[in-house]
N, C-alpha and C. Protein backbone atom coordinates (compact mmCIF):
# COMPACT_ATOMS: atom_id res chain seq x y z
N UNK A 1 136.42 25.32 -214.78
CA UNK A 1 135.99 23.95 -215.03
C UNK A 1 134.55 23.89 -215.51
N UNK A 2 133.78 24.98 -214.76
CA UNK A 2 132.21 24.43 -215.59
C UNK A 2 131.76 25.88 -216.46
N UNK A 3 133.10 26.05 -216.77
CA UNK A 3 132.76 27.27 -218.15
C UNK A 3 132.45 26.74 -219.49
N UNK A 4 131.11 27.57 -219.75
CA UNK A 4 130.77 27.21 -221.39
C UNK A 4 130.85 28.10 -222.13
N UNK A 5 131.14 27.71 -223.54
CA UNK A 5 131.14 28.00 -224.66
C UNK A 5 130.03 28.56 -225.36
N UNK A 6 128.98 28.54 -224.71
CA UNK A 6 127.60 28.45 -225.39
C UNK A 6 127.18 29.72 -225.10
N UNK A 7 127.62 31.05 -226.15
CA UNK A 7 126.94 32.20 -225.99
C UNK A 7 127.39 32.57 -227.35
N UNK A 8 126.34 33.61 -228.01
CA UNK A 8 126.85 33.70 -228.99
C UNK A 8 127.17 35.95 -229.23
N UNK A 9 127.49 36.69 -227.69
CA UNK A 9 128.16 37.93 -227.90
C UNK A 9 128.66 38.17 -226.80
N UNK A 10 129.53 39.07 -226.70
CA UNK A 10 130.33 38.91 -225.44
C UNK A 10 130.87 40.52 -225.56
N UNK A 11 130.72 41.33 -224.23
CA UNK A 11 130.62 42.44 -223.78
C UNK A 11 131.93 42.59 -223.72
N UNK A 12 132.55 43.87 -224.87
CA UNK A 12 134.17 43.88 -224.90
C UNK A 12 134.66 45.48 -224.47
N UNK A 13 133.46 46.29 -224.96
CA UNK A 13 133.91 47.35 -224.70
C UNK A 13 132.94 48.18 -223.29
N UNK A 14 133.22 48.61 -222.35
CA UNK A 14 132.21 48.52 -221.23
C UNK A 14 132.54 50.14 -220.85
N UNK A 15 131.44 51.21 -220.36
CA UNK A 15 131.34 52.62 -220.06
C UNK A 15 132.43 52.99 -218.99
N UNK A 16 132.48 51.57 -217.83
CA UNK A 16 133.66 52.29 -217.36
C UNK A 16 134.77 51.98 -217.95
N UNK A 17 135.42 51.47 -219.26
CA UNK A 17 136.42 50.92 -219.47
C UNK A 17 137.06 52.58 -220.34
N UNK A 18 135.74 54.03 -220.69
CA UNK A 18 136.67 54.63 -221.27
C UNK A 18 137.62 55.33 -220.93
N UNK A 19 137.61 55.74 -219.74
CA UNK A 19 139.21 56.11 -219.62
C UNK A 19 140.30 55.61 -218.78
N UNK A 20 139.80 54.29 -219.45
CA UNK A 20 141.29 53.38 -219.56
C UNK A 20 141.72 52.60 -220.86
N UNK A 21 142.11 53.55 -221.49
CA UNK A 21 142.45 52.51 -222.73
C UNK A 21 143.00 51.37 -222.82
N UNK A 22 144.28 51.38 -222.13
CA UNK A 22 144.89 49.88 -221.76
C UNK A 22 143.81 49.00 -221.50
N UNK A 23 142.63 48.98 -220.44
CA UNK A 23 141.96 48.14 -220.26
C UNK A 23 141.10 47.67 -220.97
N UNK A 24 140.57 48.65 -222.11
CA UNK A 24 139.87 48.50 -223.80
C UNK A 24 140.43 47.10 -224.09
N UNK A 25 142.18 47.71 -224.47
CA UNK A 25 143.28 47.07 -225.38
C UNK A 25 143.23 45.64 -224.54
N UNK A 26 143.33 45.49 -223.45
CA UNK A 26 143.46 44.00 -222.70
C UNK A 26 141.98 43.28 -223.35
N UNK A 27 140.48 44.07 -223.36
CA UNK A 27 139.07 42.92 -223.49
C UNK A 27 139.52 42.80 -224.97
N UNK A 28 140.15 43.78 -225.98
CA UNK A 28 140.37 43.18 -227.56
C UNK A 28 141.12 42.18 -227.19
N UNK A 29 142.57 41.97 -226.80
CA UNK A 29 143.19 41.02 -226.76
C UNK A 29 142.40 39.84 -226.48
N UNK A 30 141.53 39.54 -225.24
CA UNK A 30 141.19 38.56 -224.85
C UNK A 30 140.19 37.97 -225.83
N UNK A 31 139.08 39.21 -226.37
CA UNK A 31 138.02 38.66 -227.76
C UNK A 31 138.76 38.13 -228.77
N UNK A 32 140.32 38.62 -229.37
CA UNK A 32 140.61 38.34 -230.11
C UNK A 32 141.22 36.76 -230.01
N UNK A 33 142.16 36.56 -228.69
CA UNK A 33 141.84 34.97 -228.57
C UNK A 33 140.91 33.83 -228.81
N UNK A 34 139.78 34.56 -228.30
CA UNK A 34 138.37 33.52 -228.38
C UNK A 34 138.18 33.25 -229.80
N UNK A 35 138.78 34.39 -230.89
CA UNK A 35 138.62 34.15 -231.91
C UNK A 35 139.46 33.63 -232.66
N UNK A 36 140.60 33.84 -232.43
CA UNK A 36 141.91 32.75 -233.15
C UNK A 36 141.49 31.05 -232.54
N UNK A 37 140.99 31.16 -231.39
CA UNK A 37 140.25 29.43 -230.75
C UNK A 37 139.50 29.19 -231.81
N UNK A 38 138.70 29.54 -232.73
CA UNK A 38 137.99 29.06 -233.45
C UNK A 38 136.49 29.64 -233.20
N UNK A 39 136.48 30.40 -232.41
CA UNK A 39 134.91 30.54 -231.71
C UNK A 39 134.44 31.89 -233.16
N UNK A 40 133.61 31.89 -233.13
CA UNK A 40 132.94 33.65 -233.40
C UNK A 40 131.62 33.93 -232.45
N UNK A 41 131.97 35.18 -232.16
CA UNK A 41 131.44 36.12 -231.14
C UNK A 41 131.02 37.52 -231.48
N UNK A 42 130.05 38.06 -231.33
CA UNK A 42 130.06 39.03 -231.56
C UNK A 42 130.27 40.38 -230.24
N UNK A 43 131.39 40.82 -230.67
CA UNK A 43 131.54 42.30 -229.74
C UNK A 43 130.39 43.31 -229.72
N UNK A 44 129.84 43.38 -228.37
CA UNK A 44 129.07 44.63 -227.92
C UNK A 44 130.04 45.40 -227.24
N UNK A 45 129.29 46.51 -227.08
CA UNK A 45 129.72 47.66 -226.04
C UNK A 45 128.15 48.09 -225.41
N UNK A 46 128.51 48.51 -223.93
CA UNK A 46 127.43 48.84 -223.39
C UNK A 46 127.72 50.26 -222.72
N UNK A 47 127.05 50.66 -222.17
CA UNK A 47 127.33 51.79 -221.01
C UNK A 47 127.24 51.78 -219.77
N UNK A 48 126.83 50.66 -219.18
CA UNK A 48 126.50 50.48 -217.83
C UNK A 48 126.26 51.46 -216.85
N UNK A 49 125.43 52.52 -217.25
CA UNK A 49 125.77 53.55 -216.30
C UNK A 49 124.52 53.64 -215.19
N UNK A 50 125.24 52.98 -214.26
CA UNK A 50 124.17 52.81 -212.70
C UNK A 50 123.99 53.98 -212.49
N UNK A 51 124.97 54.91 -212.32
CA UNK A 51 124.57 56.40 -211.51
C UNK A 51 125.72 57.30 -212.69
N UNK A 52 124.12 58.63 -212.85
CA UNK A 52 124.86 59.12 -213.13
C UNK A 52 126.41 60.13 -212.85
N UNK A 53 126.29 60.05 -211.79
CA UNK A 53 127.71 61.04 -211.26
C UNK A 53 129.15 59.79 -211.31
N UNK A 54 128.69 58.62 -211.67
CA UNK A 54 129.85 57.29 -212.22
C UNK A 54 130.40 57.43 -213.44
N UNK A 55 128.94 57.62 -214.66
CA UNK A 55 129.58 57.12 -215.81
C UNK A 55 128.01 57.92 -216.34
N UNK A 56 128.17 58.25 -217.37
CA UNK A 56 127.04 59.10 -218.21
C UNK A 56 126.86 58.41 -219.43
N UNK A 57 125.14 58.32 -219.13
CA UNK A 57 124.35 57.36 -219.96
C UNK A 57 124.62 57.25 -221.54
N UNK A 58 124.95 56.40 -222.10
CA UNK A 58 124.41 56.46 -223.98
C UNK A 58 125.83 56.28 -224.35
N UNK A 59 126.95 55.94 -223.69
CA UNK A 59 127.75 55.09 -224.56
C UNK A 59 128.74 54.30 -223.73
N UNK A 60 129.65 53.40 -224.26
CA UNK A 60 129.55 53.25 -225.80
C UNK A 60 128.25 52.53 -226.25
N UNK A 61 128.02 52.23 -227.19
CA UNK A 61 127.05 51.67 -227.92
C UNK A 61 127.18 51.07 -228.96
N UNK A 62 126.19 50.08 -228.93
CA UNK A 62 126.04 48.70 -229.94
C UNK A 62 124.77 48.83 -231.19
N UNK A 63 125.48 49.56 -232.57
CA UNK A 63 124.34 49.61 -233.39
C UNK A 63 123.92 48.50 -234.17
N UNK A 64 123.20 47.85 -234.36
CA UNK A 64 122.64 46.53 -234.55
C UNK A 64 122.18 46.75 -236.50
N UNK A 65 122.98 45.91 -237.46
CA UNK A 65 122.79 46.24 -238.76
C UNK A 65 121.18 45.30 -239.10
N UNK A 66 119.89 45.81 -239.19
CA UNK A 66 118.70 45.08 -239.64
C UNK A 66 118.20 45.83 -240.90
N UNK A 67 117.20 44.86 -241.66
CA UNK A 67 117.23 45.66 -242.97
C UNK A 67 115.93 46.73 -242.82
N UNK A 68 115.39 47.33 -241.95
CA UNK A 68 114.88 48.50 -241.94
C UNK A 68 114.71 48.70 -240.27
N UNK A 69 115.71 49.83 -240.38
CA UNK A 69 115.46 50.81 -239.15
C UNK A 69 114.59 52.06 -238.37
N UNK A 70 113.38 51.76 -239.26
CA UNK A 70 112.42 52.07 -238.77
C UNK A 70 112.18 51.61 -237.45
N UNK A 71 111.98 52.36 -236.21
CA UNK A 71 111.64 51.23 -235.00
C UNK A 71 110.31 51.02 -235.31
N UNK A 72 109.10 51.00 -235.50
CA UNK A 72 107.97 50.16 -235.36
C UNK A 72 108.04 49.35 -236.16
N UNK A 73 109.48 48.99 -237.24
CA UNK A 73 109.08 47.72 -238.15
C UNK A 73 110.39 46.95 -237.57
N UNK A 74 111.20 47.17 -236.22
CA UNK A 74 112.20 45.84 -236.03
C UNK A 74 111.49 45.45 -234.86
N UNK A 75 111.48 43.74 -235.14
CA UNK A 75 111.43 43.27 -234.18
C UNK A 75 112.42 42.46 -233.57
N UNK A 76 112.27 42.14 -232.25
CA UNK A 76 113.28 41.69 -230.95
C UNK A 76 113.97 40.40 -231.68
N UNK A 77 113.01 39.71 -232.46
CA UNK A 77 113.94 38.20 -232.90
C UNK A 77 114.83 38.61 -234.16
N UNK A 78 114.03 39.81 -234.81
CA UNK A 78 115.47 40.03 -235.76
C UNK A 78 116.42 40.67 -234.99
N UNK A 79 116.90 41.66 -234.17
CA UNK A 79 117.84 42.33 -233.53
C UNK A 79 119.01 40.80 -233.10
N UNK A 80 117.99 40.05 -232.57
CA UNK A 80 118.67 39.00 -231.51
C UNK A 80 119.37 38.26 -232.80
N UNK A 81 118.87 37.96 -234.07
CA UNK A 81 119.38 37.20 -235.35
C UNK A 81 120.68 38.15 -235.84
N UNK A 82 120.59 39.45 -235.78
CA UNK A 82 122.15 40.32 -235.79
C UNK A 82 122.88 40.32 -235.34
N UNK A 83 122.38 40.07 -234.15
CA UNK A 83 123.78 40.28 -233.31
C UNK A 83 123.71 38.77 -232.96
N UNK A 84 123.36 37.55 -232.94
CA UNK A 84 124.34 36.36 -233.24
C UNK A 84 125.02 36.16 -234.60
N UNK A 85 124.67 36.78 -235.42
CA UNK A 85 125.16 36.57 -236.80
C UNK A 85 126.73 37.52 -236.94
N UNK A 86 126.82 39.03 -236.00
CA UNK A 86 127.88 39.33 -235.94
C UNK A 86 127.32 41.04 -236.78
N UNK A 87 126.43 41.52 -237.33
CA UNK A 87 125.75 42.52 -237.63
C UNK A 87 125.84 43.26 -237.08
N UNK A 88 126.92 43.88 -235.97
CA UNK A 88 126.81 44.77 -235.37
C UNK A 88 128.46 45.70 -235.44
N UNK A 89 128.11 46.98 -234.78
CA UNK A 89 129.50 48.00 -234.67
C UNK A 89 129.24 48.65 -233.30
N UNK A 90 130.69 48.58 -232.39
CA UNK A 90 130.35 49.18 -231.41
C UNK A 90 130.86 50.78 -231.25
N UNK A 91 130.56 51.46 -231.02
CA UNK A 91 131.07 52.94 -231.15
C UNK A 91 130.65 53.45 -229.57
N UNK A 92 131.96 54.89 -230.12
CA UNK A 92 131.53 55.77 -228.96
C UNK A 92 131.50 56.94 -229.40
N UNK A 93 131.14 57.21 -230.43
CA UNK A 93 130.86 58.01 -231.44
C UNK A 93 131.46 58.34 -232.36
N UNK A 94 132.49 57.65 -232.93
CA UNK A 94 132.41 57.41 -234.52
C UNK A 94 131.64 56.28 -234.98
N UNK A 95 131.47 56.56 -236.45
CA UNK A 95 130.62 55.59 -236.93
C UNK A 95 131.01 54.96 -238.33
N UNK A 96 131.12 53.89 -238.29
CA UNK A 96 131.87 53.13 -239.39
C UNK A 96 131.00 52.40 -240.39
N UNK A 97 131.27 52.90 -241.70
CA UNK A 97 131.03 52.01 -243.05
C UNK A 97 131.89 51.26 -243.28
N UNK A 98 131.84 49.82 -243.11
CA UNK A 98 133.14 49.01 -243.49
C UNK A 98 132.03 47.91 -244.39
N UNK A 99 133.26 47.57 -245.84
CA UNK A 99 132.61 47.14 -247.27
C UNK A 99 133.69 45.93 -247.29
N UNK A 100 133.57 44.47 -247.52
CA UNK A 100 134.50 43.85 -248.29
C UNK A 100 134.16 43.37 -249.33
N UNK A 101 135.06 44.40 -250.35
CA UNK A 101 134.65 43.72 -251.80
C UNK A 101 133.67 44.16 -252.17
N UNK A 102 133.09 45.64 -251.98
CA UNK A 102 132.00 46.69 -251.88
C UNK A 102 130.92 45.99 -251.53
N UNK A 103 130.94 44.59 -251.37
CA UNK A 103 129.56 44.38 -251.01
C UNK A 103 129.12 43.53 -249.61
N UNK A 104 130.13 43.66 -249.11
CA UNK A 104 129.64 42.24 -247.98
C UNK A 104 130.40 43.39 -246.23
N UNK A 105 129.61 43.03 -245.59
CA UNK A 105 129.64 44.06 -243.80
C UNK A 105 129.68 43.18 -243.10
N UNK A 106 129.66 43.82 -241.75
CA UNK A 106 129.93 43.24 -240.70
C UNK A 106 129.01 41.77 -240.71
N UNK A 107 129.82 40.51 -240.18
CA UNK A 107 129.47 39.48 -239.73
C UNK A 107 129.24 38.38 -240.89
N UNK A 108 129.85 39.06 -242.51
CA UNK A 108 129.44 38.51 -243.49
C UNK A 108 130.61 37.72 -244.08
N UNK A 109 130.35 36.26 -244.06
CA UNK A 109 131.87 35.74 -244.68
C UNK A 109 131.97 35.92 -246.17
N UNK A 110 133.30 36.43 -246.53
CA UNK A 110 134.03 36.77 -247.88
C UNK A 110 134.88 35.57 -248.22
N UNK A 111 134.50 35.11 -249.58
CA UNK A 111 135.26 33.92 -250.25
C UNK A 111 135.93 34.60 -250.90
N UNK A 112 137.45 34.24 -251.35
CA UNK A 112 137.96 34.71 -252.67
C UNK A 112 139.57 34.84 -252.14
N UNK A 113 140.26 35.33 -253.15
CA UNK A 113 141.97 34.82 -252.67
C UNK A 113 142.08 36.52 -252.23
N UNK A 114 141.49 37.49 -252.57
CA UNK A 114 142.18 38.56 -251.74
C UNK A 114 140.81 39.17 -251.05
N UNK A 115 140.93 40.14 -250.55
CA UNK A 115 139.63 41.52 -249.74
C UNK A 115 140.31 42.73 -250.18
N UNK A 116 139.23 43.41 -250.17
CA UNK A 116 139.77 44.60 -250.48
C UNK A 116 138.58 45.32 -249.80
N UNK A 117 139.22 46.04 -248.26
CA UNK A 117 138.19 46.31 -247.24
C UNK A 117 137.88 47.98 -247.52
N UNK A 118 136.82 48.71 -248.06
CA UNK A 118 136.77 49.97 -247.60
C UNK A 118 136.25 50.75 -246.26
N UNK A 119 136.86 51.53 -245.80
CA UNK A 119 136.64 51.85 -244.83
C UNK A 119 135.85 53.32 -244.59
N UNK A 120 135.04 54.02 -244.47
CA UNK A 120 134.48 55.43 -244.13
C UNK A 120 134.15 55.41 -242.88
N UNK A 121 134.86 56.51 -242.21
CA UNK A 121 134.85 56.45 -240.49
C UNK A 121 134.24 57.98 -240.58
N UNK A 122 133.14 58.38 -240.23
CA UNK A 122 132.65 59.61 -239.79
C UNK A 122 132.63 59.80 -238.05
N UNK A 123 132.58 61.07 -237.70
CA UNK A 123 132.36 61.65 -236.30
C UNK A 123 132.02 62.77 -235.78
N UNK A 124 131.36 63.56 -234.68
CA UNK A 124 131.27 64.62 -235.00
C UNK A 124 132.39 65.56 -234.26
N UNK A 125 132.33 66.65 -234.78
CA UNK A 125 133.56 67.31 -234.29
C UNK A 125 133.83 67.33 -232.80
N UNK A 126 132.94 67.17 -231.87
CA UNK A 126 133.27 66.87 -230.66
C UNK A 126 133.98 65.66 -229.76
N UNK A 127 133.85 64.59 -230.61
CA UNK A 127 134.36 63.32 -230.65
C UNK A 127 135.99 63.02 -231.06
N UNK A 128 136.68 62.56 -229.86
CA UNK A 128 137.73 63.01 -230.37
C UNK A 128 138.30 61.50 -231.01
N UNK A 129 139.30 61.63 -232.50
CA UNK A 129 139.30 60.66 -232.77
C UNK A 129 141.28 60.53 -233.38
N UNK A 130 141.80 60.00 -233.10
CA UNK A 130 143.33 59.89 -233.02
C UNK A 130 143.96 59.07 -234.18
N UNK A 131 143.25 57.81 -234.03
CA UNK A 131 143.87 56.57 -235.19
C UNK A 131 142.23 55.99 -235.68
N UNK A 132 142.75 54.94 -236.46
CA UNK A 132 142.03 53.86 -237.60
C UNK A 132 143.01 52.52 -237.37
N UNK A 133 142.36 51.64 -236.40
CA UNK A 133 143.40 50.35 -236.85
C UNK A 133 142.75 49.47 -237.17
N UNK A 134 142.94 48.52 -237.93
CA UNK A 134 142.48 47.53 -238.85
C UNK A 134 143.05 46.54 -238.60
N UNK A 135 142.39 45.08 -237.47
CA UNK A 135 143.27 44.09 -237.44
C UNK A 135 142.78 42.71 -237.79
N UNK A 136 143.61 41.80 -238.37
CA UNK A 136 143.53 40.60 -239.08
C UNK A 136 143.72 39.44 -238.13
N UNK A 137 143.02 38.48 -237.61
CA UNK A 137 143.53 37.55 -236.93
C UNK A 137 144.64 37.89 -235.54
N UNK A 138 144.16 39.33 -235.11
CA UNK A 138 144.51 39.74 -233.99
C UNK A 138 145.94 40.15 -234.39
N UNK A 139 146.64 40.37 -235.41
CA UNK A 139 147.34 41.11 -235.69
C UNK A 139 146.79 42.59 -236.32
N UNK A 140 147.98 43.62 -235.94
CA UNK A 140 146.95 45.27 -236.43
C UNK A 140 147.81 45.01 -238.24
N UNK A 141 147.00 44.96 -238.81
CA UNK A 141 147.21 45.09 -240.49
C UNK A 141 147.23 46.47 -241.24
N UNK A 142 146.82 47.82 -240.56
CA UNK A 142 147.02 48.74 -241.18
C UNK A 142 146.66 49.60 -239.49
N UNK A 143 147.22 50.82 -239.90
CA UNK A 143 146.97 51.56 -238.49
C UNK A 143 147.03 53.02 -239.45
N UNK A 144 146.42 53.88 -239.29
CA UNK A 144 146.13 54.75 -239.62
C UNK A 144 146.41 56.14 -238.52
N UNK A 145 147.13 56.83 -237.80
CA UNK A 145 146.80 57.74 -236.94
C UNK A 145 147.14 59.15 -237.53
N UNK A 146 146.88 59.97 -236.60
CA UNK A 146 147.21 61.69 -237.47
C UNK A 146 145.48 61.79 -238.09
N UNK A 147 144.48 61.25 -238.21
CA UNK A 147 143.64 61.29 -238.42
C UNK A 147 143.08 62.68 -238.60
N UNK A 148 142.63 63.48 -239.94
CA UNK A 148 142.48 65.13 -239.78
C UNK A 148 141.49 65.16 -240.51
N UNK A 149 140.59 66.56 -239.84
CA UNK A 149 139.08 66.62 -240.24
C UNK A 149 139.47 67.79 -241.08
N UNK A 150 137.57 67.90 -241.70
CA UNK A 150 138.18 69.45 -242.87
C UNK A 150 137.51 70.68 -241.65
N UNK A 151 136.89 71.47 -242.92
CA UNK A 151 137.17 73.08 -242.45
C UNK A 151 136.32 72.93 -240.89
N UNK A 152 135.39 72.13 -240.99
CA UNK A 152 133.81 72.46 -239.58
C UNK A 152 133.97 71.09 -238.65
N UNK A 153 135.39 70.54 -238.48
CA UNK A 153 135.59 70.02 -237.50
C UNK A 153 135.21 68.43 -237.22
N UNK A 154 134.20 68.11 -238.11
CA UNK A 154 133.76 66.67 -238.01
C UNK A 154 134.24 66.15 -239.41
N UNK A 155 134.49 65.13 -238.71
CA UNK A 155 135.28 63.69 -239.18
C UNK A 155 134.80 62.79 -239.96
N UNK A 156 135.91 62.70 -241.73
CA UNK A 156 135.36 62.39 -242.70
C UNK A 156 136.07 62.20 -243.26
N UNK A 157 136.65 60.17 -243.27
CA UNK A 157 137.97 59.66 -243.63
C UNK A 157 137.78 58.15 -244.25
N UNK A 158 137.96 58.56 -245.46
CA UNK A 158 137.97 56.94 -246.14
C UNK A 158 139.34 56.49 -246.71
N UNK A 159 139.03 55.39 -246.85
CA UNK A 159 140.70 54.59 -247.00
C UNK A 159 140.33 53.06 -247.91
N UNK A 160 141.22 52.67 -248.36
CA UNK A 160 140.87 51.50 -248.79
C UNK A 160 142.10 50.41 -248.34
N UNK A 161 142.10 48.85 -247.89
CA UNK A 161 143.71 48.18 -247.84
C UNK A 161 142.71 46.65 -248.45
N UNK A 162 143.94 46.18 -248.67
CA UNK A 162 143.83 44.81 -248.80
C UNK A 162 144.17 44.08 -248.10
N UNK A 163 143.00 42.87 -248.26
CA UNK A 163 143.93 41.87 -246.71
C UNK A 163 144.01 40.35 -247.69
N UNK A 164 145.40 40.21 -247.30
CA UNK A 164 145.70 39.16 -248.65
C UNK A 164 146.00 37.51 -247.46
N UNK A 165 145.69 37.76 -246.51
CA UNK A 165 145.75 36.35 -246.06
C UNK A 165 143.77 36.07 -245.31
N UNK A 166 143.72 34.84 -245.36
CA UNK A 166 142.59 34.33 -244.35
C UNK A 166 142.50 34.53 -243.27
N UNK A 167 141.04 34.72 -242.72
CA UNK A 167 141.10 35.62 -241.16
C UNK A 167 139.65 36.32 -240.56
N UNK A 168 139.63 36.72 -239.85
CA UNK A 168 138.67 37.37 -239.35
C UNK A 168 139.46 38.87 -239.50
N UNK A 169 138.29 40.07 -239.30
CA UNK A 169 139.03 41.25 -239.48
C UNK A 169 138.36 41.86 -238.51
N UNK A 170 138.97 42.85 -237.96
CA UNK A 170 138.23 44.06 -237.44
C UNK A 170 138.79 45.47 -237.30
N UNK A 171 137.89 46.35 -237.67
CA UNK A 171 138.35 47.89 -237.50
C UNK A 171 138.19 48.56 -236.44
């Protein structure tokens, strides 16, 4: 009853949530509601790691897109302007280039009757990585799994799909 609306990111992927995937798959479901409601939000991931013998520090993690990543030239009100704007990718160590229409990223609205999303997912060989799913308005629109690295083990996979209806997307 005295729940608000009034935030603009919301903690989806959380350090103890990784080995439970189901429980991942339940906070997408629920973000992805908030977002078929009409809301936009931007997904973090954190690590919460109180102790280390719980959960070990540094992921997942929330990389914040600003136009120079130099740290002595970002400051706190631009970070905070990214990530309400939706500028962000959460990883646990892959790391995603996602393009719509080669020119427009995360948090950026695309006009036009089709998308045509590219995707480059890198990782390093220690990171283990299974699928690529790509979903539209909380439906999965392309799923990718079998995912295979070359000769030295780290992970280096581009793809291209189209998304021919209106929507929010996410990879």
């Amino acid at each position: 009853e005295e729940a608000s609306f009034d935030f603009d990111a919301i903690e989806v992927v959380n350090g103890y949530d990784l080995e439970a995937p189901r429980l991942i798959e339940q906070n997408l479901r629920e973000y992805f509601s908030l977002l078929n409601f009409g809301r936009r939000y931007t997904a973090t991931g954190n690590s919460d790691s109180h102790r280390l013998i719980v959960n070990w520090a540094g992921y997942p993690r929330t990389y914040v897109r600003v136009a120079d990543d130099a740290p002595r030239k970002v400051r706190a009100n631009e970070i905070a302007r990214a990530v309400a704007e939706g500028r962000v990718m959460v990883s646990n160590g892959i790391f995603l280039a996602v393009a719509a229409n080669g020119t427009q990223g995360p948090g950026d609205t695309v006009v036009g009757r089709r998308v045509t999303l590219q995707i480059d997912a890198r990782a390093p060989r220690w990171v283990d990585v299974r699928r690529l799913t790509v979903w539209v308005n909380g439906v999965r629109a392309a799923w990718f799994s079998g995912v295979r690295r070359p000769g030295n083990g780290a992970l280096h996979f581009k793809t291209e799909i189209d998304v021919k209806e209106d929507g929010w997307i996410v990879v």
